[in-house]
Protein backbone atom coordinates (compact mmCIF):
# COMPACT_ATOMS: atom_id res chain seq x y z
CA UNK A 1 0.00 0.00 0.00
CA UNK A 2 1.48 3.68 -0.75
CA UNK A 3 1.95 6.18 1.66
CA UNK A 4 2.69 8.89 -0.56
CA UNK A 5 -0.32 10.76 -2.12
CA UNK A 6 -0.16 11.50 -6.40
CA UNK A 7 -0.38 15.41 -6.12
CA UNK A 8 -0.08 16.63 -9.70
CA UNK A 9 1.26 14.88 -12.44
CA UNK A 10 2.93 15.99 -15.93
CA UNK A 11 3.65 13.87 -18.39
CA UNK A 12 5.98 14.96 -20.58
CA UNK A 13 5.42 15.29 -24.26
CA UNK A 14 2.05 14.56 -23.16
CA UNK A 15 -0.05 17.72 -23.86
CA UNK A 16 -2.31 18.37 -20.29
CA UNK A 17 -5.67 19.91 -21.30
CA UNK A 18 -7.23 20.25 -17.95
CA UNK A 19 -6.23 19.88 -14.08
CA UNK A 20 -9.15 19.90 -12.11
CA UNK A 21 -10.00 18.92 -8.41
CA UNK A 22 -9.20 15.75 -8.79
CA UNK A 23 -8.66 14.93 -12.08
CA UNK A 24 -5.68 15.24 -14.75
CA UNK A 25 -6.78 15.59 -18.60
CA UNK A 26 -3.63 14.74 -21.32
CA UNK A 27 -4.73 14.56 -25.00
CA UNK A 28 -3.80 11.39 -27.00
CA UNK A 29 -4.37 12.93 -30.42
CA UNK A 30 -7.92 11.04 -31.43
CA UNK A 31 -8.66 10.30 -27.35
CA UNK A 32 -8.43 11.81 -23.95
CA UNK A 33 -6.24 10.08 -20.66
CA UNK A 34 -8.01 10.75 -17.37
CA UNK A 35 -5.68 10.03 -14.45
CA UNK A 36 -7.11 10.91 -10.88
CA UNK A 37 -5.02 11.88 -8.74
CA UNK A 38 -5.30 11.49 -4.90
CA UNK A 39 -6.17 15.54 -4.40
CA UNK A 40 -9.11 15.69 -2.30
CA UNK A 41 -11.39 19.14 -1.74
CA UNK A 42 -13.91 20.56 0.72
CA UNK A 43 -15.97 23.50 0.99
CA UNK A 44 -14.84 23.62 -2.67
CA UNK A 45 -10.85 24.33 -1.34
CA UNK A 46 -8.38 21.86 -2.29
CA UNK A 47 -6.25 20.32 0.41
CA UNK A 48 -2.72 20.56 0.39
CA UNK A 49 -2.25 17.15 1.50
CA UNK A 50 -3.79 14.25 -0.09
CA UNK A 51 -5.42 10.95 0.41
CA UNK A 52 -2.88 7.88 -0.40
CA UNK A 53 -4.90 5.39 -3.18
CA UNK A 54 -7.89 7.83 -3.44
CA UNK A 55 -7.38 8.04 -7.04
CA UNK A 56 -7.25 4.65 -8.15
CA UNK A 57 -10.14 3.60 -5.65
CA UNK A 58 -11.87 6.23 -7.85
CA UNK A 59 -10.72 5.05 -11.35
CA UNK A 60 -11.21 1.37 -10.29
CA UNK A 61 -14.45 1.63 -8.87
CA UNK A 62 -15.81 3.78 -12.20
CA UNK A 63 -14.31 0.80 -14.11
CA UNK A 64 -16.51 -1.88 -11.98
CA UNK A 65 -19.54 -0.37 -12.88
CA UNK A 66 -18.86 0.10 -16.41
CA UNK A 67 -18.09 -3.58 -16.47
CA UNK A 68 -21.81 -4.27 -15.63
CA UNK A 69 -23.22 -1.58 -17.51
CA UNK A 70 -22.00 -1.17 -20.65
CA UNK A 71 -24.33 -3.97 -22.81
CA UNK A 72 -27.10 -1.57 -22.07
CA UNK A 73 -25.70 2.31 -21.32
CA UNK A 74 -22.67 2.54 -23.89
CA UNK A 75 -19.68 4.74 -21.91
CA UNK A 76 -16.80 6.64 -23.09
CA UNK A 77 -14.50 4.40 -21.84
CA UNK A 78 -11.14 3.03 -24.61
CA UNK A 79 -9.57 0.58 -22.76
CA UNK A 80 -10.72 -1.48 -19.48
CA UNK A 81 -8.71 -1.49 -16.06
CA UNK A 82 -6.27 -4.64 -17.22
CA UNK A 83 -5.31 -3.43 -20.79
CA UNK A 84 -2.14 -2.87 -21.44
CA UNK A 85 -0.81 0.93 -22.07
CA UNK A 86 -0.64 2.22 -25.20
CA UNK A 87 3.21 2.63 -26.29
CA UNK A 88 3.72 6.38 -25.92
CA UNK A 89 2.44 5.85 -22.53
CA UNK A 90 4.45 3.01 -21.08
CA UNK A 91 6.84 5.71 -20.16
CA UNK A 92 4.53 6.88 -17.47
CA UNK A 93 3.07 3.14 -16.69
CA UNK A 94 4.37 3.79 -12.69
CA UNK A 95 2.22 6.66 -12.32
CA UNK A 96 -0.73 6.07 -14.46
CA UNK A 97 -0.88 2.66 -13.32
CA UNK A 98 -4.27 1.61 -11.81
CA UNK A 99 -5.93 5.41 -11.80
CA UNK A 100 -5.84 6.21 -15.61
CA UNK A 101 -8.33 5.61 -17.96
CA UNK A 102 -8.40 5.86 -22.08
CA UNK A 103 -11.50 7.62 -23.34
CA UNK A 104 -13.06 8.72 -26.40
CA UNK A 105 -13.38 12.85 -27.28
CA UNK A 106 -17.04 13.24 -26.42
CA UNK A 107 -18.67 16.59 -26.41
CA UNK A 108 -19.96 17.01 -22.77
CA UNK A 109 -23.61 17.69 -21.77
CA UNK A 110 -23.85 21.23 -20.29
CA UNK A 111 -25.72 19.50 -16.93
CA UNK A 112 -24.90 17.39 -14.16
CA UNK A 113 -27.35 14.58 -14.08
CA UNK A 114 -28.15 13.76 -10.25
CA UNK A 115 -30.57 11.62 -9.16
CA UNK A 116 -31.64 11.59 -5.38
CA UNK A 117 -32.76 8.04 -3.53
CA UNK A 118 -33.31 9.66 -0.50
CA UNK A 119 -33.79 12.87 1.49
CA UNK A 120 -30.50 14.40 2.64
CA UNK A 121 -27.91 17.59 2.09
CA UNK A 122 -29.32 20.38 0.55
CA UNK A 123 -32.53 18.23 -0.76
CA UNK A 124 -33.25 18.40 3.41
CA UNK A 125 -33.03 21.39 4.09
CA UNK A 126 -34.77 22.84 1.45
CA UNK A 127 -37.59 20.16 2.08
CA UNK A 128 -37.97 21.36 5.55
CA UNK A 129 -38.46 24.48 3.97
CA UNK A 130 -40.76 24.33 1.17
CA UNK A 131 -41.75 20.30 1.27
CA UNK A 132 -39.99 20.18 -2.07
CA UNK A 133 -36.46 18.89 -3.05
CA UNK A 134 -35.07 20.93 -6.50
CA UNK A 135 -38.99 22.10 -6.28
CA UNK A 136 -40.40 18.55 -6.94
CA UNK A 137 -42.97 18.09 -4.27
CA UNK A 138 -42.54 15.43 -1.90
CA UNK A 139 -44.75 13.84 0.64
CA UNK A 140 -45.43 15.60 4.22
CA UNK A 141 -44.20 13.87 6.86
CA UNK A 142 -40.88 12.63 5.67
CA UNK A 143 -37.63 12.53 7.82
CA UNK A 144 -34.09 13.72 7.08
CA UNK A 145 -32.53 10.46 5.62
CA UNK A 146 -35.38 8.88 4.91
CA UNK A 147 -35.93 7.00 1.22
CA UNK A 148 -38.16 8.73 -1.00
CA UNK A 149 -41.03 7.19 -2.65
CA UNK A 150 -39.22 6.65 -6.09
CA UNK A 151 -35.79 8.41 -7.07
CA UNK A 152 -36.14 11.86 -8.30
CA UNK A 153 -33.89 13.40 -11.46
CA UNK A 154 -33.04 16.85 -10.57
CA UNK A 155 -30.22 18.28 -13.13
CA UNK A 156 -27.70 20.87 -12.22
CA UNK A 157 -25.63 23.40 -14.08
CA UNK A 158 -21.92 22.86 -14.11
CA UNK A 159 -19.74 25.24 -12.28
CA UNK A 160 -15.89 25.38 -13.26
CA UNK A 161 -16.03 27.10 -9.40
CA UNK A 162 -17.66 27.08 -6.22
CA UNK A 163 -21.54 24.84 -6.48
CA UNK A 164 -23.62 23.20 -9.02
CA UNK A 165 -27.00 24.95 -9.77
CA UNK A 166 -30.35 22.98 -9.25
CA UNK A 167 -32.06 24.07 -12.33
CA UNK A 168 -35.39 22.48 -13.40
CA UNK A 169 -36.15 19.89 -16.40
CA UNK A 170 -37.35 22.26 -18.10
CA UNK A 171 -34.13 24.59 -17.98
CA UNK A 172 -32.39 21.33 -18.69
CA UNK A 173 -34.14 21.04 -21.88
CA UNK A 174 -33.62 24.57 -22.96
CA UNK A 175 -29.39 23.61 -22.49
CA UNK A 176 -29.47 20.35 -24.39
CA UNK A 177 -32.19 20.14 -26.48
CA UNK A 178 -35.59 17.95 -25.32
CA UNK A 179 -34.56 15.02 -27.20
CA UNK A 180 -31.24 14.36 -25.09
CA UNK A 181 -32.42 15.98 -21.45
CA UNK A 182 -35.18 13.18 -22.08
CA UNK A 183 -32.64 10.24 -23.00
CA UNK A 184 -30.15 11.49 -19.67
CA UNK A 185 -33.08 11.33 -17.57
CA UNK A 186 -34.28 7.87 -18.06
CA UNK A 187 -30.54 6.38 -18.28
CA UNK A 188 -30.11 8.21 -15.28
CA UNK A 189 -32.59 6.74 -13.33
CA UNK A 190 -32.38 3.75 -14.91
CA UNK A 191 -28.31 3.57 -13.69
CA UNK A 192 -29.51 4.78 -10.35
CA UNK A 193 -31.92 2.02 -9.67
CA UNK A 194 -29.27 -0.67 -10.89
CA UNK A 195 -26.43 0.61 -8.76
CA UNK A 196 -28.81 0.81 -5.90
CA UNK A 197 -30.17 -2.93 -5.54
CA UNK A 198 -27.00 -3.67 -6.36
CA UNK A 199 -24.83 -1.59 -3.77
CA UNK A 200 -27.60 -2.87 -1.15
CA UNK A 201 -26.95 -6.11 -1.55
CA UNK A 202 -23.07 -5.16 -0.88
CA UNK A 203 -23.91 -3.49 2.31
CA UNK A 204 -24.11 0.24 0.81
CA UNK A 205 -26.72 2.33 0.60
CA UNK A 206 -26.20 4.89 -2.57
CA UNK A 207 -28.69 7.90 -1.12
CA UNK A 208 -27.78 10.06 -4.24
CA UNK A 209 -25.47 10.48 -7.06
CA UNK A 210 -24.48 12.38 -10.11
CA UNK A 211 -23.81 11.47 -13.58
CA UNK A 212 -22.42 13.05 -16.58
CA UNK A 213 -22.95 12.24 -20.48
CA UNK A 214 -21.48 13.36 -23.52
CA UNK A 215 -22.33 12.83 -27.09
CA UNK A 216 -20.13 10.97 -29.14
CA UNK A 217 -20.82 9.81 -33.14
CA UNK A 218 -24.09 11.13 -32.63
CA UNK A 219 -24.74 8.83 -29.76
CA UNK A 220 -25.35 9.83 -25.53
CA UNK A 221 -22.49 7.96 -23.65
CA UNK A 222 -22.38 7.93 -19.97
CA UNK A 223 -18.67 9.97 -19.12
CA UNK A 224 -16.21 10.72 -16.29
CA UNK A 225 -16.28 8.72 -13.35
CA UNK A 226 -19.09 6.57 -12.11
CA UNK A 227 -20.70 5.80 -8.79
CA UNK A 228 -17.81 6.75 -6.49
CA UNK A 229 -17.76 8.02 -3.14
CA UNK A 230 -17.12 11.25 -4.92
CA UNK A 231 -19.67 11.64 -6.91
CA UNK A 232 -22.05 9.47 -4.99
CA UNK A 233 -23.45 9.65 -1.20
CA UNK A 234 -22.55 6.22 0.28
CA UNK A 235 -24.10 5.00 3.40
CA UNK A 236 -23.59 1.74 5.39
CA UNK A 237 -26.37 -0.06 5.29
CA UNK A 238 -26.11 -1.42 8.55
CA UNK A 239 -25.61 1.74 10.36
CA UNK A 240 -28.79 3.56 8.66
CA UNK A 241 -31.42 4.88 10.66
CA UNK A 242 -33.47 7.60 9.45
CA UNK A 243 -34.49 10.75 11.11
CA UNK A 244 -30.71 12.12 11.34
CA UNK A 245 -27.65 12.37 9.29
CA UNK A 246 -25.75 9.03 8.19
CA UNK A 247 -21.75 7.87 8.41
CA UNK A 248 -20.94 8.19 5.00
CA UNK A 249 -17.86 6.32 2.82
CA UNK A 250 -16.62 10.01 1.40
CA UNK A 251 -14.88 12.93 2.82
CA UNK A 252 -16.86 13.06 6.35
CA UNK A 253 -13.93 13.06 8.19
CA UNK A 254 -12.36 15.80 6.51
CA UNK A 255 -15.25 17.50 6.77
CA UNK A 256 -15.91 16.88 10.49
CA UNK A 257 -11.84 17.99 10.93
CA UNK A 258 -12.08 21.17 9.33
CA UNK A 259 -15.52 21.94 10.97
CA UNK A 260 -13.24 22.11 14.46
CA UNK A 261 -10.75 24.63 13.17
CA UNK A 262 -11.40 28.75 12.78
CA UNK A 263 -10.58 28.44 8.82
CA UNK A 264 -12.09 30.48 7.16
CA UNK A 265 -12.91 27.93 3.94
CA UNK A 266 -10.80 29.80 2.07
CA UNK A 267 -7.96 28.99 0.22
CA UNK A 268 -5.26 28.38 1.25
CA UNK A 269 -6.90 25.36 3.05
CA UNK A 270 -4.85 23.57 6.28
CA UNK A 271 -2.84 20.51 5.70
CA UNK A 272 -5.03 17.43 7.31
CA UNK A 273 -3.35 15.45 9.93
CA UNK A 274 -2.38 11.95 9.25
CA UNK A 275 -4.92 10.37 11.51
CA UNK A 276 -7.81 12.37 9.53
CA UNK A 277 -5.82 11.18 6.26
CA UNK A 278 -5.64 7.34 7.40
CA UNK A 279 -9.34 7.18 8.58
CA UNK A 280 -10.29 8.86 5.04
CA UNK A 281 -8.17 6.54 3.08
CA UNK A 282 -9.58 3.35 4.99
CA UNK A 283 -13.34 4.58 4.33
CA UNK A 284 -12.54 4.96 0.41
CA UNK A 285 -10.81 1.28 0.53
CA UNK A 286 -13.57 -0.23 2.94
CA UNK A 287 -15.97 1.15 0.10
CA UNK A 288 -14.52 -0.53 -2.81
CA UNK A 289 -13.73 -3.77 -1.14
CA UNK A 290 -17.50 -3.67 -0.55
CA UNK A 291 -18.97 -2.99 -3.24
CA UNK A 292 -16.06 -5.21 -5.80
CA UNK A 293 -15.86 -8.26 -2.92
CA UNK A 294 -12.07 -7.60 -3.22
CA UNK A 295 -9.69 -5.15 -1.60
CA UNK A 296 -7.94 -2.97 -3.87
């Protein structure tokens, strides 16, 4: 097991198009390398320190669920998680090895796709509110963490900064024409609901999650990573009760440490100490171990 966190990465003679919060971007002429690194953010500030393995517990877990999904939602994805590296990459093979993946150019949809299982974060607090989540109206009576009565789709903008916007279908529509808003719905909750039973019967409980799709040769493809505990709310199932907030397989404890310091969640964020670091990186391991039946 490494120690030492993957910060940043170049790769020379290896054009970078895009370093985001977590993620590296190279261009491969026809095709795009992802390679996540082990950065991790909160509060939308990333940490100067990262979390050992995060990366390829990220890239490894996308690649799972492509495995089982791709005979029915096609993905971007080039090359699965045991083909060998292309030759003008074998350079790099030590650092790319297990968090890289080779994808196709497709031309992103201007929306997150989330879909939300069950009542928590901001679809809480706004339902306390108004009895709506992403103003879809929901049942009266319903508890913080409790499931809702079938999953809900409830798009976002994409910010390069700071938070997503909840916009409605409609506003979806409007971005990326009727046709495709319609098609990223019902893949999106048809993923959802697969991912679900299946995570359940692992032990996890997926409350909420987002997607992303692209176009590519005229076709949606599901894009970016998949299902993660980055992208995704997991719970353990056999710690859930409902009516309060839930351990979670993501950044809680980062969160939870930087709740007890007077930062102002502004960069330049606080290094994490290595207990919060080695109680992170066990929760991301625990989590694919669960859901794959293997450890990493």
């Amino acid at each position: 097991m490494s120690d030492v966190p993957l910060l940043s990465l170049e790769l020379p003679g290896i054009p970078k198009l895009k370093s985001g919060k977590v993620r590296e971007v190279f261009d491969l002429g026809d095709r795009l390398l992802f390679v996540a690194t082990d950065r991790i953010s909160a509060f939308d500030c990333i940490m100067p320190n990262g979390i050992p393995q995060k990366g390829e517990v990220l890239t490894q877990i996308s690649h799972f669920w492509f495995d089982r999904t791709e005979s029915w939602l096609p993905n971007h994805r080039l090359a699965r998680a045991g083909d060998a590296l292309p030759p003008e990459l074998k350079p790099f093979e030590a650092q790319l090895k297990g968090r890289s993946m080779i994808v196709c150019k497709a031309a992103p949809l201007p929306i997150e796709c989330v879909v939300r299982g069950y009542l928590a974060g901001s679809g809480w607090k706004e339902y306390r509110s108004h009895g709506t989540v992403c103003g879809i109206r929901l049942p009266a009576g319903l508890k913080e963490s409790d499931a809702l009565p079938e999953p809900i789709f409830t798009p976002a903008t994409k910010a390069e900064t700071g938070h997503d916007e909840n916009i409605p279908f409609e506003k979806a529509a409007e971005l990326t024409g009727a046709d495709l808003a319609a098609q990223a719905r019902d893949l999106s909750l048809k993923l959802y609901s697969f991912a679900r039973d299946y995570a359940r019967s692992r032990g996890i409980i997926i409350a909420d999650t987002k997607f992303e799709f692209g176009v590519f040769e005229g076709r949606l493809v599901l894009i970016d990573e998949v299902l993660t505990p980055d992208s995704s709310r997991f719970w353990p199932a056999d710690q859930y009760v409902p009516g309060r907030s839930q351990p979670s397989y993501d950044k809680q404890y980062v969160r939870d440490y930087l709740e007890t310091l007077t930062w102002s969640k502004t960069p330049p964020a606080p290094a994490l100490p290595p207990e919060v670091v080695a109680r992170t990186q066990a929760k991301y391991l625990e989590a694919f171990a669960r859901l794959t039946g293997r450890p990493l």
